[in-house]
PDB file of N, CA and C in Angstrom:
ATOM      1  N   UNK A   1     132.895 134.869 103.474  1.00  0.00           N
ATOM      2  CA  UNK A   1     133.411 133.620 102.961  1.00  0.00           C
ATOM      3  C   UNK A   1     132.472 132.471 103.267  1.00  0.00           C
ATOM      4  N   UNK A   2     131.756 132.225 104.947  1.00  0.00           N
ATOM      5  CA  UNK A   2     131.198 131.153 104.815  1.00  0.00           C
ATOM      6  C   UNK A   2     129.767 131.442 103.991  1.00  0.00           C
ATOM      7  N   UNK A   3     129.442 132.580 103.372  1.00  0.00           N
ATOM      8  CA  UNK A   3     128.175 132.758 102.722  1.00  0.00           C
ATOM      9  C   UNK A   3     128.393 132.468 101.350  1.00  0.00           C
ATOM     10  N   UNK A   4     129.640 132.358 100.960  1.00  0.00           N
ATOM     11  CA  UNK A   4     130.076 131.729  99.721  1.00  0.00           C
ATOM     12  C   UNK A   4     129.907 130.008  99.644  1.00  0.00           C
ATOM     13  N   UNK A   5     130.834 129.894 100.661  1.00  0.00           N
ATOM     14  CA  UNK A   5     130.487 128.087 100.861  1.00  0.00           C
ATOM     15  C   UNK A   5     129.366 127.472 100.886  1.00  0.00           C
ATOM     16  N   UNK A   6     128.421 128.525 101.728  1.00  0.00           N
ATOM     17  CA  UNK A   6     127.353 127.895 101.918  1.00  0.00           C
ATOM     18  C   UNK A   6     126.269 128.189 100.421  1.00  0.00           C
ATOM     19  N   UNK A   7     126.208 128.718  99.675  1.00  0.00           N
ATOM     20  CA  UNK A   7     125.551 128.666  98.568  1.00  0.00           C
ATOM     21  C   UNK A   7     126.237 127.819  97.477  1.00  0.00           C
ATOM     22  N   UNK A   8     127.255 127.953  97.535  1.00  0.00           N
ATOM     23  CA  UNK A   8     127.938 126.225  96.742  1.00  0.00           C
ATOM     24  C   UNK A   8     127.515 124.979  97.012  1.00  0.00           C
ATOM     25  N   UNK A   9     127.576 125.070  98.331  1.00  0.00           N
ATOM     26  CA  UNK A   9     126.963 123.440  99.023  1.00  0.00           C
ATOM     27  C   UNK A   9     125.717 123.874  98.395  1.00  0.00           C
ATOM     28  N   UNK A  10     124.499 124.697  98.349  1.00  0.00           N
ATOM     29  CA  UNK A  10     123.441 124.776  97.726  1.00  0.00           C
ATOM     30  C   UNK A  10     123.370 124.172  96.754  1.00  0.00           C
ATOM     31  N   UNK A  11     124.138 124.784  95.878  1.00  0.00           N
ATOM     32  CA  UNK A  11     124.257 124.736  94.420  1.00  0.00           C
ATOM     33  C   UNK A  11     124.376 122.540  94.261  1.00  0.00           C
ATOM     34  N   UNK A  12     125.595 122.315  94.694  1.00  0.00           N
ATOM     35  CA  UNK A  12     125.647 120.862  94.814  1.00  0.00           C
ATOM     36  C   UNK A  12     124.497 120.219  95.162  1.00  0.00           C
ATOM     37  N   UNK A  13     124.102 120.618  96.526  1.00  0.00           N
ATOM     38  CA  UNK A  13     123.001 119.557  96.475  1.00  0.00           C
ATOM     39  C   UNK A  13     122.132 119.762  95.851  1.00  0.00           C
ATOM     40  N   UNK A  14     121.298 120.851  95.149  1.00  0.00           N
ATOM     41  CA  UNK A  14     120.557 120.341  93.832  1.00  0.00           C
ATOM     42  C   UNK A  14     120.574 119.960  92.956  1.00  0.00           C
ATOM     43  N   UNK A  15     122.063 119.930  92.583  1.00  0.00           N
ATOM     44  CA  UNK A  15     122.421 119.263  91.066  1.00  0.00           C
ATOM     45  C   UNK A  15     122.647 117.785  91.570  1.00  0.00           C
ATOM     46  N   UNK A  16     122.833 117.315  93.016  1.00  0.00           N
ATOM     47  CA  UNK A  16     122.934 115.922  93.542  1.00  0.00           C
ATOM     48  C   UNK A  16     121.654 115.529  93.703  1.00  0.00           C
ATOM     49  N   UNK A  17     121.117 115.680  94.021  1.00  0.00           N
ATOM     50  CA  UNK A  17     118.956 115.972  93.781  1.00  0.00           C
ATOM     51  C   UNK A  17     118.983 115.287  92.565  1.00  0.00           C
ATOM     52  N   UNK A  18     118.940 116.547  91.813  1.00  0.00           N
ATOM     53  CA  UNK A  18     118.459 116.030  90.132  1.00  0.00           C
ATOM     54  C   UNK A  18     119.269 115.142  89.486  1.00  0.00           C
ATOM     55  N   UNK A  19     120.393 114.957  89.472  1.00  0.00           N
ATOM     56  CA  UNK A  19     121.137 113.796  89.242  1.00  0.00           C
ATOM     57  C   UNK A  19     120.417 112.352  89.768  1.00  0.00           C
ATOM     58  N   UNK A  20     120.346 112.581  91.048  1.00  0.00           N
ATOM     59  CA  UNK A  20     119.404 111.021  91.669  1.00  0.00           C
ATOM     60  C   UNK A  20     118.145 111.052  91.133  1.00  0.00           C
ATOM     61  N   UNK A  21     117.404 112.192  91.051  1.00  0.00           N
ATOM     62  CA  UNK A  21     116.068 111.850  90.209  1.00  0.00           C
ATOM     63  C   UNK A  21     116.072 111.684  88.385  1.00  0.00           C
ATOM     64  N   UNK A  22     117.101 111.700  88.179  1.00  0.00           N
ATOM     65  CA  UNK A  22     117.477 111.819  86.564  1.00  0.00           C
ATOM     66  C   UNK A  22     117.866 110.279  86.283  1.00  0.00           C
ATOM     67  N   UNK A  23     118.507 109.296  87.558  1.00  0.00           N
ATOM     68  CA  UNK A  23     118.781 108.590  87.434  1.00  0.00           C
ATOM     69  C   UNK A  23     117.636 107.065  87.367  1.00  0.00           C
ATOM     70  N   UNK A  24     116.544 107.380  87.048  1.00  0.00           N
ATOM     71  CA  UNK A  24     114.920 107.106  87.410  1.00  0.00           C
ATOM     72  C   UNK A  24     114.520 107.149  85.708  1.00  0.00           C
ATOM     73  N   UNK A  25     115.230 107.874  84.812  1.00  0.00           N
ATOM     74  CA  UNK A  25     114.367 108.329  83.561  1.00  0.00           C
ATOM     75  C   UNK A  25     114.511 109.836  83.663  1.00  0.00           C
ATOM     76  N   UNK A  26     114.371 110.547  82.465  1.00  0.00           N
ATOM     77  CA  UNK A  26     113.929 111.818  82.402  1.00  0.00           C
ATOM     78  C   UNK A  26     113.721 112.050  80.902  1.00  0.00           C
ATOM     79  N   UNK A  27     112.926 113.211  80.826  1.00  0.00           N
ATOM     80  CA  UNK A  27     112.306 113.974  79.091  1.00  0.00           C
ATOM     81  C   UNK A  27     113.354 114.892  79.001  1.00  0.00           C
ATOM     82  N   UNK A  28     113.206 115.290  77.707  1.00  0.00           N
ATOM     83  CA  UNK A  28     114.023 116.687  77.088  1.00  0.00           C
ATOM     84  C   UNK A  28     113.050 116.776  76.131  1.00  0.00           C
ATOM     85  N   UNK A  29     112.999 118.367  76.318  1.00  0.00           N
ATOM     86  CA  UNK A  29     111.806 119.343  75.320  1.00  0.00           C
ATOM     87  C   UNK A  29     113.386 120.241  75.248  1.00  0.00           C
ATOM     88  N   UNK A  30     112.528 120.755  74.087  1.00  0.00           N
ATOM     89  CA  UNK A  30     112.965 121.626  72.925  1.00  0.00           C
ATOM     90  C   UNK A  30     112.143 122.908  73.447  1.00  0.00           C
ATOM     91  N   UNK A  31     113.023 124.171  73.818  1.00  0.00           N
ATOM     92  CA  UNK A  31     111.726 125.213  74.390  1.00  0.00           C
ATOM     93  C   UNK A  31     111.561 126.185  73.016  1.00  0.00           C
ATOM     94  N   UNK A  32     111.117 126.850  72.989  1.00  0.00           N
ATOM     95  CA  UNK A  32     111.207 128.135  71.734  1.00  0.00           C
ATOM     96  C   UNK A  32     112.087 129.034  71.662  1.00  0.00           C
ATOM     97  N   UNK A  33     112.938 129.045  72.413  1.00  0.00           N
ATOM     98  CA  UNK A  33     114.420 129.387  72.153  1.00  0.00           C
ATOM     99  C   UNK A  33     115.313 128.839  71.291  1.00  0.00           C
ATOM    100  N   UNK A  34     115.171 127.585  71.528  1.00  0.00           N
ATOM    101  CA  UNK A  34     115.962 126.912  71.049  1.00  0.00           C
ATOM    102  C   UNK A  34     116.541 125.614  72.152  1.00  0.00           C
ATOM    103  N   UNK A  35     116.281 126.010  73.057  1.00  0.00           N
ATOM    104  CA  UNK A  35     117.614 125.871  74.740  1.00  0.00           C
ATOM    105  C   UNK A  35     116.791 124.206  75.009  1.00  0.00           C
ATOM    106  N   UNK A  36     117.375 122.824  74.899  1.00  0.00           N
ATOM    107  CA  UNK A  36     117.245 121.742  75.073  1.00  0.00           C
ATOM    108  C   UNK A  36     117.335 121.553  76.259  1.00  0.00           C
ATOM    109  N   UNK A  37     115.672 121.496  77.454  1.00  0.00           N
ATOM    110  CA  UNK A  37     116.025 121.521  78.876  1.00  0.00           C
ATOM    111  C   UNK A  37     115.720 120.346  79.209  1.00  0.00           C
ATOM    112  N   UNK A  38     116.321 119.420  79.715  1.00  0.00           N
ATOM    113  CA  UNK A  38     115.930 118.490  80.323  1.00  0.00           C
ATOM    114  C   UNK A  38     116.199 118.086  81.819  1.00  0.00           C
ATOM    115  N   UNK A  39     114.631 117.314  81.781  1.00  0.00           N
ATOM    116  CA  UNK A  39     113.843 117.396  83.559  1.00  0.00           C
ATOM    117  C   UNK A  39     113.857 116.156  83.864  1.00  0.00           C
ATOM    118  N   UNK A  40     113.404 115.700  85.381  1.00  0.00           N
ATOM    119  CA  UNK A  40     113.568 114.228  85.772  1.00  0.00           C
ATOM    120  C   UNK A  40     112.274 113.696  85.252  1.00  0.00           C
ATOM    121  N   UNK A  41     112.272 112.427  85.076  1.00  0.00           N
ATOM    122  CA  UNK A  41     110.235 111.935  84.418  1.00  0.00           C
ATOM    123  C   UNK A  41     109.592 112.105  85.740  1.00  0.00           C
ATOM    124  N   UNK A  42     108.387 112.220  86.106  1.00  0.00           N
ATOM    125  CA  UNK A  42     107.594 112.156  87.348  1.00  0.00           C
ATOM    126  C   UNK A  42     107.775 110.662  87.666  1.00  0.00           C
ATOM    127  N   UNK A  43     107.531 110.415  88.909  1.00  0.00           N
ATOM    128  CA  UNK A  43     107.108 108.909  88.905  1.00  0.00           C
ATOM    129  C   UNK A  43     105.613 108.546  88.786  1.00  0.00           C
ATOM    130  N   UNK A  44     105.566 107.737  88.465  1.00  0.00           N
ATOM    131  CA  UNK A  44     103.511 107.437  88.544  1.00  0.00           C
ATOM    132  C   UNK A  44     103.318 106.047  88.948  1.00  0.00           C
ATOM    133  N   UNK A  45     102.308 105.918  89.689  1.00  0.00           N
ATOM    134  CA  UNK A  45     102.077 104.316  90.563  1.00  0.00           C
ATOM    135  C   UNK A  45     101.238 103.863  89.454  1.00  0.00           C
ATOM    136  N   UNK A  46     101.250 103.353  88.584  1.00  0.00           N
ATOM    137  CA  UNK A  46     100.376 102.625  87.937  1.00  0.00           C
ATOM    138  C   UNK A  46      99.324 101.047  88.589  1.00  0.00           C
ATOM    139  N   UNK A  47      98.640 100.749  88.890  1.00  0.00           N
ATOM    140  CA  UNK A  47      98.069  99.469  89.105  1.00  0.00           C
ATOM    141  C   UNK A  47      97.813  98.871  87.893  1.00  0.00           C
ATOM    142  N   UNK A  48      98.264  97.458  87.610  1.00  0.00           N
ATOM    143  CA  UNK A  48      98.120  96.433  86.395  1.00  0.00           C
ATOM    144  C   UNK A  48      96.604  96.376  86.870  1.00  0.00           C
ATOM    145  N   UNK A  49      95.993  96.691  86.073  1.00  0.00           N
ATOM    146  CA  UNK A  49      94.611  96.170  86.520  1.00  0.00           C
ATOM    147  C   UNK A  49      94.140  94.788  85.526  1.00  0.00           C
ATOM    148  N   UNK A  50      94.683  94.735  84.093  1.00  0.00           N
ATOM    149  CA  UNK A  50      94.690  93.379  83.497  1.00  0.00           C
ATOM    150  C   UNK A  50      95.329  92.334  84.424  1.00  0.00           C
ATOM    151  N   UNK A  51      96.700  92.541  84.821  1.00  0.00           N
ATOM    152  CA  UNK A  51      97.229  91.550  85.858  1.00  0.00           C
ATOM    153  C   UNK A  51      96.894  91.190  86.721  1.00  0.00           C
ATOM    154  N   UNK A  52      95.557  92.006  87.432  1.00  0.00           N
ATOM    155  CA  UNK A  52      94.646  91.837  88.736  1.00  0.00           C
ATOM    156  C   UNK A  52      93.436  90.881  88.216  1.00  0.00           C
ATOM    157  N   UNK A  53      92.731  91.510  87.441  1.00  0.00           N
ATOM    158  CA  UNK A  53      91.494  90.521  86.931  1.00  0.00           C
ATOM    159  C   UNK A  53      92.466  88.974  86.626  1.00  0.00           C
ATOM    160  N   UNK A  54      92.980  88.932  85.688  1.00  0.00           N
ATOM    161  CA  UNK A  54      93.570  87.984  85.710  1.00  0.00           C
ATOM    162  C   UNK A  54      93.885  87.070  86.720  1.00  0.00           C
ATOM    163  N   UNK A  55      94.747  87.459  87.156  1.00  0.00           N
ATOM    164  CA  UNK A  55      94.703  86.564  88.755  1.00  0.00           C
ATOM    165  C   UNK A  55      93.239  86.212  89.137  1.00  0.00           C
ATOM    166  N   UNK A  56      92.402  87.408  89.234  1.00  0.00           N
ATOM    167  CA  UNK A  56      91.126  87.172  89.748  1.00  0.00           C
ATOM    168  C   UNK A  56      90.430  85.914  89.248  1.00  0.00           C
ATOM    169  N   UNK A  57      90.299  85.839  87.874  1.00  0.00           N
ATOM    170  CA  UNK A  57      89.661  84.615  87.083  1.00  0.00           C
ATOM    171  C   UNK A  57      90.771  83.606  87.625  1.00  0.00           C
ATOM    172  N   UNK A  58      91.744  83.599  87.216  1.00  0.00           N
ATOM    173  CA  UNK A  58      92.295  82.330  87.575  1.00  0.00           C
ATOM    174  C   UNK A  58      92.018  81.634  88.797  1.00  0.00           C
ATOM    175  N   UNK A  59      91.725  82.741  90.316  1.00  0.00           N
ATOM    176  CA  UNK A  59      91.297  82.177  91.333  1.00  0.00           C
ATOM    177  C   UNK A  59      90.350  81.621  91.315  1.00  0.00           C
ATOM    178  N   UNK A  60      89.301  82.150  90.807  1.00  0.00           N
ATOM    179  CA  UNK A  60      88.239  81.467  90.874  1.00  0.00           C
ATOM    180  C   UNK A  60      88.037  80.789  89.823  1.00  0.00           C
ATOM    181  N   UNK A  61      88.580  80.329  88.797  1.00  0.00           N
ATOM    182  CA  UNK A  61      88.537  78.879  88.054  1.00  0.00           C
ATOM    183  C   UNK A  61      89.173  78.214  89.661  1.00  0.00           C
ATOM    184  N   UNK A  62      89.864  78.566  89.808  1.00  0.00           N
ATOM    185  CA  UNK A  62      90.506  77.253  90.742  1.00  0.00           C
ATOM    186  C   UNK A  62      89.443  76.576  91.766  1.00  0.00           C
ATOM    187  N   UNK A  63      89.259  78.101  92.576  1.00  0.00           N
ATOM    188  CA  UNK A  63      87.961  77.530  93.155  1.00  0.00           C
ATOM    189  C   UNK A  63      86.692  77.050  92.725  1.00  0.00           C
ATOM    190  N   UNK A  64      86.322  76.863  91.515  1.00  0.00           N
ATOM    191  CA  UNK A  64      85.083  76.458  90.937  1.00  0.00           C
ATOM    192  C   UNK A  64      85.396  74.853  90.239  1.00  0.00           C
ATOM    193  N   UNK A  65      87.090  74.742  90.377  1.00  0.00           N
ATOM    194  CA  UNK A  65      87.635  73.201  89.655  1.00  0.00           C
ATOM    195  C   UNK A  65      87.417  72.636  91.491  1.00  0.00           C
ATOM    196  N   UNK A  66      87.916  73.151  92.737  1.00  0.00           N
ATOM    197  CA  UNK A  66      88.063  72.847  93.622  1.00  0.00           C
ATOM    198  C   UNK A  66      86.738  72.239  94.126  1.00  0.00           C
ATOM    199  N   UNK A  67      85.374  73.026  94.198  1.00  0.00           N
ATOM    200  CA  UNK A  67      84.410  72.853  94.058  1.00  0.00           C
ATOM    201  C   UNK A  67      83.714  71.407  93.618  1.00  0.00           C
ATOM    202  N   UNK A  68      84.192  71.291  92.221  1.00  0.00           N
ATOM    203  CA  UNK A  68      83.475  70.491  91.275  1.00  0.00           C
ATOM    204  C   UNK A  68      84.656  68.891  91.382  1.00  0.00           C
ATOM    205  N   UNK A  69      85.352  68.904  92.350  1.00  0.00           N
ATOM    206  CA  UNK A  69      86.230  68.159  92.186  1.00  0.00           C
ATOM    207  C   UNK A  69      86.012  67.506  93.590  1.00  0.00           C
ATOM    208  N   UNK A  70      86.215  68.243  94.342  1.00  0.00           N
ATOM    209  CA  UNK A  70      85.778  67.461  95.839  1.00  0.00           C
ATOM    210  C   UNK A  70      84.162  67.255  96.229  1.00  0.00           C
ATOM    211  N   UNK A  71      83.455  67.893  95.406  1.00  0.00           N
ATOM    212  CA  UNK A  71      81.468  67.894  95.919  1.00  0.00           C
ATOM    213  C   UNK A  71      81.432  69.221  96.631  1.00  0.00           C
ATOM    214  N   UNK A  72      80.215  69.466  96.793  1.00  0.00           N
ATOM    215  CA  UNK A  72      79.640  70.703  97.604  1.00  0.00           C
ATOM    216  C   UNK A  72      80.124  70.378  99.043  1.00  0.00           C
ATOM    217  N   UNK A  73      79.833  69.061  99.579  1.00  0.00           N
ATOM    218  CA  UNK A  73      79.482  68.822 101.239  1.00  0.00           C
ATOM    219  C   UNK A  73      80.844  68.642 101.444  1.00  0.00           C
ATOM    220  N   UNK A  74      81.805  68.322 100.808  1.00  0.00           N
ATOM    221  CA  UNK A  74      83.352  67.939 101.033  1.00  0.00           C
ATOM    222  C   UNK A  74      83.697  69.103 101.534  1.00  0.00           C
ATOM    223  N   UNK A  75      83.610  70.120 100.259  1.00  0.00           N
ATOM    224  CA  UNK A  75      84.188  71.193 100.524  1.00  0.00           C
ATOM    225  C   UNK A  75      83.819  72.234 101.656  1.00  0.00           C
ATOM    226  N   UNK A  76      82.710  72.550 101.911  1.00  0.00           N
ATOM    227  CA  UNK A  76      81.834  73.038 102.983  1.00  0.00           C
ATOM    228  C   UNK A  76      82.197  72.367 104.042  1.00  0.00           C
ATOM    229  N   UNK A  77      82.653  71.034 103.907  1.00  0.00           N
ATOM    230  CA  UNK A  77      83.123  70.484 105.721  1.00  0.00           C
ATOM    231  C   UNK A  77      84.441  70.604 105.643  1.00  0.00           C
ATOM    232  N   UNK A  78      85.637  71.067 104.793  1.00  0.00           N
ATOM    233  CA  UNK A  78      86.618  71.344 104.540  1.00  0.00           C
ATOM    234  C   UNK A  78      87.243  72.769 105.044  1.00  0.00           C
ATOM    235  N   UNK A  79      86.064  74.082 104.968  1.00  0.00           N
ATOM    236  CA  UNK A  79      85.661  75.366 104.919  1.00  0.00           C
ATOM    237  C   UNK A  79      85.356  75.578 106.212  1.00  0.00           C
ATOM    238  N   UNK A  80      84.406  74.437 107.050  1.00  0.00           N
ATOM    239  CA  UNK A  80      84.104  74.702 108.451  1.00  0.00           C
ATOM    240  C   UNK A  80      85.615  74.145 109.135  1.00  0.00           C
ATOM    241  N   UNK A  81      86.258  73.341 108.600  1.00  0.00           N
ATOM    242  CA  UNK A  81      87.609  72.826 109.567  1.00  0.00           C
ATOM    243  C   UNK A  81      88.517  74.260 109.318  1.00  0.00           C
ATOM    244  N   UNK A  82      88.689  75.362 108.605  1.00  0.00           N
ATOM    245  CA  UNK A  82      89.194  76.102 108.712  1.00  0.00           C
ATOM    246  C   UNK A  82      88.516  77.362 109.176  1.00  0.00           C
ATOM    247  N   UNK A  83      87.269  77.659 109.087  1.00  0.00           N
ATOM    248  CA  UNK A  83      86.908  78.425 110.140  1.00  0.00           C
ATOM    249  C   UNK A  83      86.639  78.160 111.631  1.00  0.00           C
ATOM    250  N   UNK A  84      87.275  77.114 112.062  1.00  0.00           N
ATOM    251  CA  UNK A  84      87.207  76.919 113.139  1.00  0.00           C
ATOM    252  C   UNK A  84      88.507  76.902 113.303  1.00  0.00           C
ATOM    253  N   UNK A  85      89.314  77.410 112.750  1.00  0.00           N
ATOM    254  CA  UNK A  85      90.917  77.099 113.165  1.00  0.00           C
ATOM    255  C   UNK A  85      91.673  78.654 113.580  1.00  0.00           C
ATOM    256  N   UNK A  86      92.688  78.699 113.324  1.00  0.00           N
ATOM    257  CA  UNK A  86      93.037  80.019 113.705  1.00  0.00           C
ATOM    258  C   UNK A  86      92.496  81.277 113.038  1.00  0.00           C
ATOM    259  N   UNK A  87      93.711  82.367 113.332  1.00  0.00           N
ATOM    260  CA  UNK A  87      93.258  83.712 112.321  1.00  0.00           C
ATOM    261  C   UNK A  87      93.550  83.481 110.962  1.00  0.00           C
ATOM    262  N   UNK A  88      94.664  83.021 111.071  1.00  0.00           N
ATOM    263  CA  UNK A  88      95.148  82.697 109.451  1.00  0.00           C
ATOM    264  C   UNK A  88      93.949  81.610 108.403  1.00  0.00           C
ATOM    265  N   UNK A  89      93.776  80.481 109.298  1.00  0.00           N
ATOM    266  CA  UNK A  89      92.898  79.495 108.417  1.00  0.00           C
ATOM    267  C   UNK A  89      91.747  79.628 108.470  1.00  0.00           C
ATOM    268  N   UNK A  90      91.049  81.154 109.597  1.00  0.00           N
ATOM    269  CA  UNK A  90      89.829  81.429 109.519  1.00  0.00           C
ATOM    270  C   UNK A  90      89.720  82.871 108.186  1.00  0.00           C
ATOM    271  N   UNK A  91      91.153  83.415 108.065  1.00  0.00           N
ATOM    272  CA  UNK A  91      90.737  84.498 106.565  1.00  0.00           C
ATOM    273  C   UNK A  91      91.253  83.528 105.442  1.00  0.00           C
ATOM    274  N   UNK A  92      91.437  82.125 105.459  1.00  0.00           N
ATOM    275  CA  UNK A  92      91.794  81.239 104.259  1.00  0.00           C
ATOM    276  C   UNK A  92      90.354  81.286 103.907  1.00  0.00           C
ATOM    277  N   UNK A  93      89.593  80.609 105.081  1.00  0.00           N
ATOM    278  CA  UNK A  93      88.313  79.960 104.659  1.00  0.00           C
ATOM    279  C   UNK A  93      87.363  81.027 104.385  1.00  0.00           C
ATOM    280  N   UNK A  94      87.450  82.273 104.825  1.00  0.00           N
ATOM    281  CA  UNK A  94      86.905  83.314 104.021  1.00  0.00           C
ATOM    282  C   UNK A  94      87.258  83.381 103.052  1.00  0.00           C
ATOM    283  N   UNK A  95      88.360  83.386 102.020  1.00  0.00           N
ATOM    284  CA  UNK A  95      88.738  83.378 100.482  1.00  0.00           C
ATOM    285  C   UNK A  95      88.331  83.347 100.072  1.00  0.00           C
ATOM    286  N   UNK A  96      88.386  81.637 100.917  1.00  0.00           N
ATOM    287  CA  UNK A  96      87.949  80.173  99.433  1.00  0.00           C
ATOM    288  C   UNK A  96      86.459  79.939  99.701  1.00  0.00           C
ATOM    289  N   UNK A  97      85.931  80.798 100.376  1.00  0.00           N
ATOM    290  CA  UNK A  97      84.039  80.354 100.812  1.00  0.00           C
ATOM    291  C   UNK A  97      83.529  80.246  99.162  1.00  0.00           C
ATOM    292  N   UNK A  98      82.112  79.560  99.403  1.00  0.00           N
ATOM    293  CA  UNK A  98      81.372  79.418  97.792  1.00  0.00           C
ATOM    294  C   UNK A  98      80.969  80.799  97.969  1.00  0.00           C
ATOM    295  N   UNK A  99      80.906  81.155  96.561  1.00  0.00           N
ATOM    296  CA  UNK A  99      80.365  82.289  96.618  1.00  0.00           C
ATOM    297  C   UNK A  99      79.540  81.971  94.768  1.00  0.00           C
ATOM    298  N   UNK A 100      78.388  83.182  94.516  1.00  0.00           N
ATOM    299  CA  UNK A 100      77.868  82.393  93.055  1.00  0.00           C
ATOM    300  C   UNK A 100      78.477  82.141  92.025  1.00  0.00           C
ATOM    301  N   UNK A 101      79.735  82.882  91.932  1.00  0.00           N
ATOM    302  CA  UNK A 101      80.471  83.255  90.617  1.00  0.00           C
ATOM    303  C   UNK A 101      80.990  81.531  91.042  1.00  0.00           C
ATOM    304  N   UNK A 102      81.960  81.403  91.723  1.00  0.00           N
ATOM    305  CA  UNK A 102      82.935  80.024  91.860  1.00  0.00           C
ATOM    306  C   UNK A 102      81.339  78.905  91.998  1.00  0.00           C
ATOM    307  N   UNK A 103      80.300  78.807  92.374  1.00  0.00           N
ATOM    308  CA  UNK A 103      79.170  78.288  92.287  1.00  0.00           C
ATOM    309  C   UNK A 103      79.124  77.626  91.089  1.00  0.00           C
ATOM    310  N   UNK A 104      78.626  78.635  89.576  1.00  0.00           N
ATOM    311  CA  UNK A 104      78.757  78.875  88.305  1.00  0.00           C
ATOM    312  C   UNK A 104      79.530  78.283  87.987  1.00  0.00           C
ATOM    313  N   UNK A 105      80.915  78.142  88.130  1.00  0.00           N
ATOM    314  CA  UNK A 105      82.108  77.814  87.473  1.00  0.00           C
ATOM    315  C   UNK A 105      82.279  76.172  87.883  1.00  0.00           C
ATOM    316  N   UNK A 106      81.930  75.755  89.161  1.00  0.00           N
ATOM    317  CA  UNK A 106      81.911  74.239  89.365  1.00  0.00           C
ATOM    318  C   UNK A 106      80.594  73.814  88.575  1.00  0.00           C
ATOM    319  N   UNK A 107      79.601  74.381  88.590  1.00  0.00           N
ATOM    320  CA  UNK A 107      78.466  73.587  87.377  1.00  0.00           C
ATOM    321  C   UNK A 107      79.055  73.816  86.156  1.00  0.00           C
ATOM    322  N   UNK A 108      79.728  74.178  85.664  1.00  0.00           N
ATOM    323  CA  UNK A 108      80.253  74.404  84.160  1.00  0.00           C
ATOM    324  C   UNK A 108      81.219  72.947  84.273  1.00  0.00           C
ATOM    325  N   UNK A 109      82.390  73.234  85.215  1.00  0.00           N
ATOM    326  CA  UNK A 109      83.273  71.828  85.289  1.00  0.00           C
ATOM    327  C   UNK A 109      82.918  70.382  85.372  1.00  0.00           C
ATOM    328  N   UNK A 110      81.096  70.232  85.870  1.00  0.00           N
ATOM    329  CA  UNK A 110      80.952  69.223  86.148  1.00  0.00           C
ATOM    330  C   UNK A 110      79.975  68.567  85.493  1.00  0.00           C
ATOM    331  N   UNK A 111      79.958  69.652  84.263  1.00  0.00           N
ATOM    332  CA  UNK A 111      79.387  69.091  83.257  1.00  0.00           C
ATOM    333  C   UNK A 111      79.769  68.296  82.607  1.00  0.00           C
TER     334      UNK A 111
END
């Protein structure tokens, strides 16, 4: 008897399994039988990589308006007040350091 119970509880918790992973999405194929089986979808990590560049340009327009808006020496004595500051305002001022690309982009603005 308990070898009965205990393969029922089996039985349940895989159909409680696939139920929670079914509840995510799932496909149905058609097999060559005929027999309509349907499975949970995989999951897949996708990275936006348009949504990344993006951001990316936008940062550095910012920093290249930031640049072209305060002067070179502003900003550079702006850059040393935060690398001299904590951990946090010493990986800010790593960010926002000149670098050529944001360089580029303040000579374009200040044209």
């Amino acid at each position: 008897m308990s070898y009965d119970r205990l393969a029922f509880a089996n039985r349940v918790n895989a159909v409680s399994r696939k139920h929670r992973a079914m509840a995510h999405g799932y496909t149905a194929k058609l097999r060559g039988d005929g027999l309509i089986v349907v499975q949970p979808r995989k999951v897949q990590f996708k990275f936006p990589v348009r949504g990344f560049m993006l951001l990316m340009l936008i940062f550095m327009l910012f920093k290249g308006f930031m640049i072209a808006s305060l002067g070179t020496q502003e900003y550079t004595a702006r850059l040393n007040v935060l690398n001299n500051g904590t951990l946090y305002e010493q990986a800010g001022g790593f960010v926002m350091g000149v670098d050529p690309v944001s360089k580029g982009i303040a000579q374009l603005f200040s044209l």
